[in-house]
PDB file of N, CA and C in Angstrom:
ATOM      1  N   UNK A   1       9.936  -3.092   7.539  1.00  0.00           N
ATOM      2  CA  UNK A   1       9.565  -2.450   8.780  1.00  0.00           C
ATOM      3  C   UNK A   1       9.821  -0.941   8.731  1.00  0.00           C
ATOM      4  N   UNK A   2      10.729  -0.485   7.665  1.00  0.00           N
ATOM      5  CA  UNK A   2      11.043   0.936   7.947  1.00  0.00           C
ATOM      6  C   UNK A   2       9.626   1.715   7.423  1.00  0.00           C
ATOM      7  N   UNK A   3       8.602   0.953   6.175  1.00  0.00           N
ATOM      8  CA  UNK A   3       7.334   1.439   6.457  1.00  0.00           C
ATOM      9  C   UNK A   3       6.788   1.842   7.327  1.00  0.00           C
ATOM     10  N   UNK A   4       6.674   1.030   8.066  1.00  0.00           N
ATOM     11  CA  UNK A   4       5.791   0.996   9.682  1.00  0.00           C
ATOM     12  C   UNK A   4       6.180   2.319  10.405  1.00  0.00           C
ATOM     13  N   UNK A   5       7.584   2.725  10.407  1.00  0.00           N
ATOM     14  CA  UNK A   5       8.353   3.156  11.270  1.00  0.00           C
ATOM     15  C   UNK A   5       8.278   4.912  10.534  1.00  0.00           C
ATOM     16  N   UNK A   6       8.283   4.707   9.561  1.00  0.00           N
ATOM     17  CA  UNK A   6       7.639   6.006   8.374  1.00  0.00           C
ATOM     18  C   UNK A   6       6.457   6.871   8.737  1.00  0.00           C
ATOM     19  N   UNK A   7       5.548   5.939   8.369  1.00  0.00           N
ATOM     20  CA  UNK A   7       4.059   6.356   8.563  1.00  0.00           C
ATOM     21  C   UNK A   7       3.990   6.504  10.187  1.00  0.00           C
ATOM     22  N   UNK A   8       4.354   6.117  11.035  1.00  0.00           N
ATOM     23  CA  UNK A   8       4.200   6.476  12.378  1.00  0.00           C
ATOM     24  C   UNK A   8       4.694   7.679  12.831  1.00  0.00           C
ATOM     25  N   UNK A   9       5.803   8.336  12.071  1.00  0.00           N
ATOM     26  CA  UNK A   9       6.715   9.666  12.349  1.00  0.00           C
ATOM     27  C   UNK A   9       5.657  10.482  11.684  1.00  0.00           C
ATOM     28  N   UNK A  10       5.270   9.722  10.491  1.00  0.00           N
ATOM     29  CA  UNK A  10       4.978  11.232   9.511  1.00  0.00           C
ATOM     30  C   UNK A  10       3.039  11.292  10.249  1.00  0.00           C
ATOM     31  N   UNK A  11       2.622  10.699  10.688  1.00  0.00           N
ATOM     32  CA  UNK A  11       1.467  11.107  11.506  1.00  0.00           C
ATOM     33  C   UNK A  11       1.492  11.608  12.638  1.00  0.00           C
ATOM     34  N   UNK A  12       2.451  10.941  13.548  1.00  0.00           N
ATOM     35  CA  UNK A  12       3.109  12.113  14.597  1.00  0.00           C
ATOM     36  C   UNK A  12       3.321  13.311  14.460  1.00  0.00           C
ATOM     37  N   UNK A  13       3.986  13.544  13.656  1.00  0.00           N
ATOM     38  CA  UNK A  13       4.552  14.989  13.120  1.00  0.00           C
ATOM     39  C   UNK A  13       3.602  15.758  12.031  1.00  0.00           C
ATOM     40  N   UNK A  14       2.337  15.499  11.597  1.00  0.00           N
ATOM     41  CA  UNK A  14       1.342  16.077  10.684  1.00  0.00           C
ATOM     42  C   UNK A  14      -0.131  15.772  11.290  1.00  0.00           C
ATOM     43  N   UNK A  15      -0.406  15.246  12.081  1.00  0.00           N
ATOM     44  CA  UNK A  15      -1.615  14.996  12.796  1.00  0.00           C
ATOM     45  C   UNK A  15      -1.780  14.865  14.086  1.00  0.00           C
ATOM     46  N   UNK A  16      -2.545  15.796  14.899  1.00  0.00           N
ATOM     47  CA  UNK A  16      -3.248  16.033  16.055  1.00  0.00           C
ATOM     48  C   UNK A  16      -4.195  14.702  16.191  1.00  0.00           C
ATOM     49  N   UNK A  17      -4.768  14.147  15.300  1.00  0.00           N
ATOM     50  CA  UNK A  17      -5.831  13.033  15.375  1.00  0.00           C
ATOM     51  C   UNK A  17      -5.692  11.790  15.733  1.00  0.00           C
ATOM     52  N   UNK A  18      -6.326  11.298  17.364  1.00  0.00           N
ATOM     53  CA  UNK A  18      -5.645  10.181  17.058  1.00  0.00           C
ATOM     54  C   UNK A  18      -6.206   9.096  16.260  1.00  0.00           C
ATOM     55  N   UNK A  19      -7.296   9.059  15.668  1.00  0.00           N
ATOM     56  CA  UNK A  19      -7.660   7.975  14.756  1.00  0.00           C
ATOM     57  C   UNK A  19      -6.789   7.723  13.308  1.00  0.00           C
ATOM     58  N   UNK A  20      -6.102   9.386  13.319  1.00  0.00           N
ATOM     59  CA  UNK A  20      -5.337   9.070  12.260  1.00  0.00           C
ATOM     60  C   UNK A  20      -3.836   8.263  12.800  1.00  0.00           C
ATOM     61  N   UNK A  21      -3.333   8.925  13.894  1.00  0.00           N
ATOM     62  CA  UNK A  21      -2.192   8.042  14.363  1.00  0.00           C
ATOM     63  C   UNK A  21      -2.287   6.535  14.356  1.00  0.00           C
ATOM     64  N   UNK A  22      -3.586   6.370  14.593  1.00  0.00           N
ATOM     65  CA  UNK A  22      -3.762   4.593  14.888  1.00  0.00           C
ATOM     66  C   UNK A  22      -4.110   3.894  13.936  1.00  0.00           C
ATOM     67  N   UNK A  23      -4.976   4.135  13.146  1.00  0.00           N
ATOM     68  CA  UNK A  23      -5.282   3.899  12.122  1.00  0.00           C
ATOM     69  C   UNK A  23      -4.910   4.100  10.743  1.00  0.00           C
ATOM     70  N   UNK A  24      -3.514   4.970  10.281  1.00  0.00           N
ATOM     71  CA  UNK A  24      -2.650   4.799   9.676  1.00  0.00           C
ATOM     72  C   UNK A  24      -1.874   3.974   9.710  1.00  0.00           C
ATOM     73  N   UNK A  25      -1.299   3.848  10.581  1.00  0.00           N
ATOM     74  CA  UNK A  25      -0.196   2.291  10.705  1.00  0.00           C
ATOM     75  C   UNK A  25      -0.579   1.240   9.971  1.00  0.00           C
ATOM     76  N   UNK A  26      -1.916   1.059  11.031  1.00  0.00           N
ATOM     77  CA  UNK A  26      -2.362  -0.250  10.816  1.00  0.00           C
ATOM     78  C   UNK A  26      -2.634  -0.580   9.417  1.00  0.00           C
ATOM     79  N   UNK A  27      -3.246   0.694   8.243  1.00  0.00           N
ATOM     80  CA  UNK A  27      -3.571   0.375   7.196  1.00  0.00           C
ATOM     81  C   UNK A  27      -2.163   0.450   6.571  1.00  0.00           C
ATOM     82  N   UNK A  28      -1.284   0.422   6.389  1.00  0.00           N
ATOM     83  CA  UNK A  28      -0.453   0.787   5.828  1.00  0.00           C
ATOM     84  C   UNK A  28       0.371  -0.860   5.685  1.00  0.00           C
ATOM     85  N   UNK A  29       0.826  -1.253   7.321  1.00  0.00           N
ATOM     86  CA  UNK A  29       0.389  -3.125   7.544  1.00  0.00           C
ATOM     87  C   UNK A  29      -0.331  -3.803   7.389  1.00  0.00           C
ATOM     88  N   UNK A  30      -1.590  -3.526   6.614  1.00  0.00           N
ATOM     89  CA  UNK A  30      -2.777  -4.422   6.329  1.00  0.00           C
ATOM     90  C   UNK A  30      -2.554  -4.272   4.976  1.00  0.00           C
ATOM     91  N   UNK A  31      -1.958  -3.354   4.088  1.00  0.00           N
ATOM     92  CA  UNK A  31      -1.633  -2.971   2.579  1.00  0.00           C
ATOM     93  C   UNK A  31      -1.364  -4.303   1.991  1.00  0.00           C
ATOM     94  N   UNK A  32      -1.884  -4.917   0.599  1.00  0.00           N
ATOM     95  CA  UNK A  32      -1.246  -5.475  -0.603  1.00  0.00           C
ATOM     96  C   UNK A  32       0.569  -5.381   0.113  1.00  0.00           C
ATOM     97  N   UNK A  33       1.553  -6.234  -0.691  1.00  0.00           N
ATOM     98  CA  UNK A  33       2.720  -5.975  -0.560  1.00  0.00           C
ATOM     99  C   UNK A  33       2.596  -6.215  -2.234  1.00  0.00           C
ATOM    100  N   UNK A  34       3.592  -6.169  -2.934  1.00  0.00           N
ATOM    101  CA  UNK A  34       3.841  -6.312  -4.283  1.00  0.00           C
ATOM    102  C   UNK A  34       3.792  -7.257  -4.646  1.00  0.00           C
ATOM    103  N   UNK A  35       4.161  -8.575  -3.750  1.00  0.00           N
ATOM    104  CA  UNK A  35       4.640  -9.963  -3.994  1.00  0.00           C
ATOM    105  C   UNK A  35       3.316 -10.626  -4.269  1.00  0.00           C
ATOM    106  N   UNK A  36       2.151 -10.002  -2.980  1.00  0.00           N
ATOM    107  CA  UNK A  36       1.249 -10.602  -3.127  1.00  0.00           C
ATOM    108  C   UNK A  36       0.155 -10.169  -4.211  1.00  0.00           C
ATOM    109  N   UNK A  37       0.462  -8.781  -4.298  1.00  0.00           N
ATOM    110  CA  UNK A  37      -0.689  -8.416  -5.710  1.00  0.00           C
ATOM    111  C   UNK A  37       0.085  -9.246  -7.216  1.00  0.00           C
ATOM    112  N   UNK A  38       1.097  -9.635  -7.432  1.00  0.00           N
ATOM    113  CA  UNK A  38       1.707 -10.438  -8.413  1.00  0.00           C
ATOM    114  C   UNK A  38       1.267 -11.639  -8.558  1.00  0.00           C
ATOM    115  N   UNK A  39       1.030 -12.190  -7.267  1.00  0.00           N
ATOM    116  CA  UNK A  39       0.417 -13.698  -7.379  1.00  0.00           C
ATOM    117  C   UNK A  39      -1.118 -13.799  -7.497  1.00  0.00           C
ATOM    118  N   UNK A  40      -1.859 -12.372  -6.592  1.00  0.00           N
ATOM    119  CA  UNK A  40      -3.032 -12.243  -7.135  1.00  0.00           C
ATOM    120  C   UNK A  40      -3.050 -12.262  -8.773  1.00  0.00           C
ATOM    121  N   UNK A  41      -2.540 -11.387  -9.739  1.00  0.00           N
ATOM    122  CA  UNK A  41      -2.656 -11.061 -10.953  1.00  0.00           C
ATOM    123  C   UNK A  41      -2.449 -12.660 -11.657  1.00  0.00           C
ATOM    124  N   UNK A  42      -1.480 -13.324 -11.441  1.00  0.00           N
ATOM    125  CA  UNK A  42      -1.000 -14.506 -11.908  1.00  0.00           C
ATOM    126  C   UNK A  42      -2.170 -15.648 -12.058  1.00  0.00           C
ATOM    127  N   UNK A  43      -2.563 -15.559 -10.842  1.00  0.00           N
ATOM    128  CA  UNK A  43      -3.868 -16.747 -10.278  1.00  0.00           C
ATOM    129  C   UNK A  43      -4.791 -16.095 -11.029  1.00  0.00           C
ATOM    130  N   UNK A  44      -5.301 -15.094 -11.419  1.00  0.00           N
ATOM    131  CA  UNK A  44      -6.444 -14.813 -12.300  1.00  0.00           C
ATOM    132  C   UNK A  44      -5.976 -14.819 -13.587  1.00  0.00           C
ATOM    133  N   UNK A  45      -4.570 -15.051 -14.045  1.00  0.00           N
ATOM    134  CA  UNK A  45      -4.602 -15.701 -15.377  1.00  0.00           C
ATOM    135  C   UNK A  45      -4.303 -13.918 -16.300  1.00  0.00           C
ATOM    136  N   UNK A  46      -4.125 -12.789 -15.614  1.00  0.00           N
ATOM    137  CA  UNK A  46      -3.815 -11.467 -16.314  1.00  0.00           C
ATOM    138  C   UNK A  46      -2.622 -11.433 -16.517  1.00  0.00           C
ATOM    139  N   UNK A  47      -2.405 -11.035 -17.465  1.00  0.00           N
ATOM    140  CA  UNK A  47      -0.987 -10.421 -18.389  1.00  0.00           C
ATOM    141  C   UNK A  47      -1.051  -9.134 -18.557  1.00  0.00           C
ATOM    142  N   UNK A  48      -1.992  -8.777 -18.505  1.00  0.00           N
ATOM    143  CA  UNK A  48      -1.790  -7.531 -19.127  1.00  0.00           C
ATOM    144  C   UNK A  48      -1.924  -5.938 -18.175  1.00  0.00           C
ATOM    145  N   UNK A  49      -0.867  -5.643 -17.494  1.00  0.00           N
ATOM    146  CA  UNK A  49      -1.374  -4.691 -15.999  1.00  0.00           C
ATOM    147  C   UNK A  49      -0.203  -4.034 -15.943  1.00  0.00           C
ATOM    148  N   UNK A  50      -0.187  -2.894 -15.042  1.00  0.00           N
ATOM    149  CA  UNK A  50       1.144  -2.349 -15.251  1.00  0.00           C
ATOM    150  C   UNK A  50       0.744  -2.475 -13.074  1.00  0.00           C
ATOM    151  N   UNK A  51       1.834  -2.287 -12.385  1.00  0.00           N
ATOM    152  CA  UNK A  51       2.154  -2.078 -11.032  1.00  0.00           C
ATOM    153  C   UNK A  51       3.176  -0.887 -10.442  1.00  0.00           C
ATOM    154  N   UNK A  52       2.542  -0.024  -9.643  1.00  0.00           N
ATOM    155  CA  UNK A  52       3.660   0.859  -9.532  1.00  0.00           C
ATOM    156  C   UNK A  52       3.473   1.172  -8.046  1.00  0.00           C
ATOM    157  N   UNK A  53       4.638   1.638  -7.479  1.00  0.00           N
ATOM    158  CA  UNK A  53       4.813   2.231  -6.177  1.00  0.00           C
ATOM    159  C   UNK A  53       4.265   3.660  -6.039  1.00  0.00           C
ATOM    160  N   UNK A  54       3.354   4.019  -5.170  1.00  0.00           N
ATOM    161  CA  UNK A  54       2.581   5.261  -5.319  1.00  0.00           C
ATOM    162  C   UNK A  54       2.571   6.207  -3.581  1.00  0.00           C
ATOM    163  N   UNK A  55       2.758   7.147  -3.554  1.00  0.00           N
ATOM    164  CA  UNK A  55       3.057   8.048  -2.507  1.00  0.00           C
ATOM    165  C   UNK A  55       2.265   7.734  -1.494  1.00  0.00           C
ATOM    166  N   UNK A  56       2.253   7.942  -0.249  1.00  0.00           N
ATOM    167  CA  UNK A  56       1.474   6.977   1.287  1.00  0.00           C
ATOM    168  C   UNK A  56       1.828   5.907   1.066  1.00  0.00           C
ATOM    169  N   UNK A  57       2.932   4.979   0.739  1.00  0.00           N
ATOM    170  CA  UNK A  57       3.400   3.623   1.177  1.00  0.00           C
ATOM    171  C   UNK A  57       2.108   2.826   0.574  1.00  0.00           C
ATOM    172  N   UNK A  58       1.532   2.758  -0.810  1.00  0.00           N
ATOM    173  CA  UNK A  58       0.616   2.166  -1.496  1.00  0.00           C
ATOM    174  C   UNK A  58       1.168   1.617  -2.604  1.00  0.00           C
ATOM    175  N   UNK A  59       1.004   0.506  -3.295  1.00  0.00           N
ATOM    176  CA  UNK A  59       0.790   0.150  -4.705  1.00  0.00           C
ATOM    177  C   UNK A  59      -0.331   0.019  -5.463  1.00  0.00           C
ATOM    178  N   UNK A  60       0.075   0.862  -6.768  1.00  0.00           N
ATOM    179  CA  UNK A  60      -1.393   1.027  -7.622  1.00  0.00           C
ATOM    180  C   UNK A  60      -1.186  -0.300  -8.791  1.00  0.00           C
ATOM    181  N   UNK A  61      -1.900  -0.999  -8.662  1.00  0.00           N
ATOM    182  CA  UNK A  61      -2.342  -2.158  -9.694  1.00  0.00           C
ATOM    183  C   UNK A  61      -3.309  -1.278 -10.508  1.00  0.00           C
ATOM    184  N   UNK A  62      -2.912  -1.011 -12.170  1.00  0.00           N
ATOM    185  CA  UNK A  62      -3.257  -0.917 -13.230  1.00  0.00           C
ATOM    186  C   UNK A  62      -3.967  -2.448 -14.187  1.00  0.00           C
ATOM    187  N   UNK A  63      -5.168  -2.530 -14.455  1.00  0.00           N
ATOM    188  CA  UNK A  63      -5.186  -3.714 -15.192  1.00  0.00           C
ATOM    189  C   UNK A  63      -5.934  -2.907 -16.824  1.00  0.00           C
ATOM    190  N   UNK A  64      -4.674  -3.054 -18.030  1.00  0.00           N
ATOM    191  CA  UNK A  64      -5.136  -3.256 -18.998  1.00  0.00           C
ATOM    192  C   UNK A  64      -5.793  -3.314 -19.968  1.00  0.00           C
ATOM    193  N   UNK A  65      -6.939  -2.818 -20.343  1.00  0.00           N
ATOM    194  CA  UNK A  65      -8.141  -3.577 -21.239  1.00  0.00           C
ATOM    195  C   UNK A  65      -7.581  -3.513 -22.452  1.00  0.00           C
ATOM    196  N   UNK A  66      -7.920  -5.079 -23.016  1.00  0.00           N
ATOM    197  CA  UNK A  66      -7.626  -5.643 -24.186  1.00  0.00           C
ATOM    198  C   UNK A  66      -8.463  -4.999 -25.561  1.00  0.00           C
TER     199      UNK A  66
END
C-alpha cells in the first residue's frame, strides 16, 4: 500500500492535471506485481528472462533469446 500512497503524493506535488492524479494511481494498482509476472513466466514454460524493479513503481520483464 505504501505504493499507492507514493504515487498519490508524488502527482499531487508534480501535477496540476487531474487525469494525471487519477489515473496514475489507478495504473500503478492495476500494475503486474512480481509474484504474478513469475507465474506468468513459469506457465509459459520460460527460463530464460531477467526481472527488475524499474523507476514509477513498474517491473521490467526482460525475456532472453536463445
Amino acid at each position: 500500500m505504501l505504493t499507492n500512497h507514493s504515487i498519490k503524493w508524488l502527482t499531487a506535488l508534480f501535477s496540476r492535471s487531474y487525469l494525471v492524479k487519477n489515473d496514475g494511481p489507478l495504473s500503478v494498482r492495476r500494475a503486474f506485481k512480481k509474484s504474478e509476472l513469475k507465474k506468468l513466466v513459469q506457465r509459459a514454460a520460460i527460463t530464460s528472462y531477467s526481472l527488475r524493479w524499474m523507476w514509477a513503481f513498474r517491473w521490467q520483464l526482460l525475456l532472453e533469446k536463445k
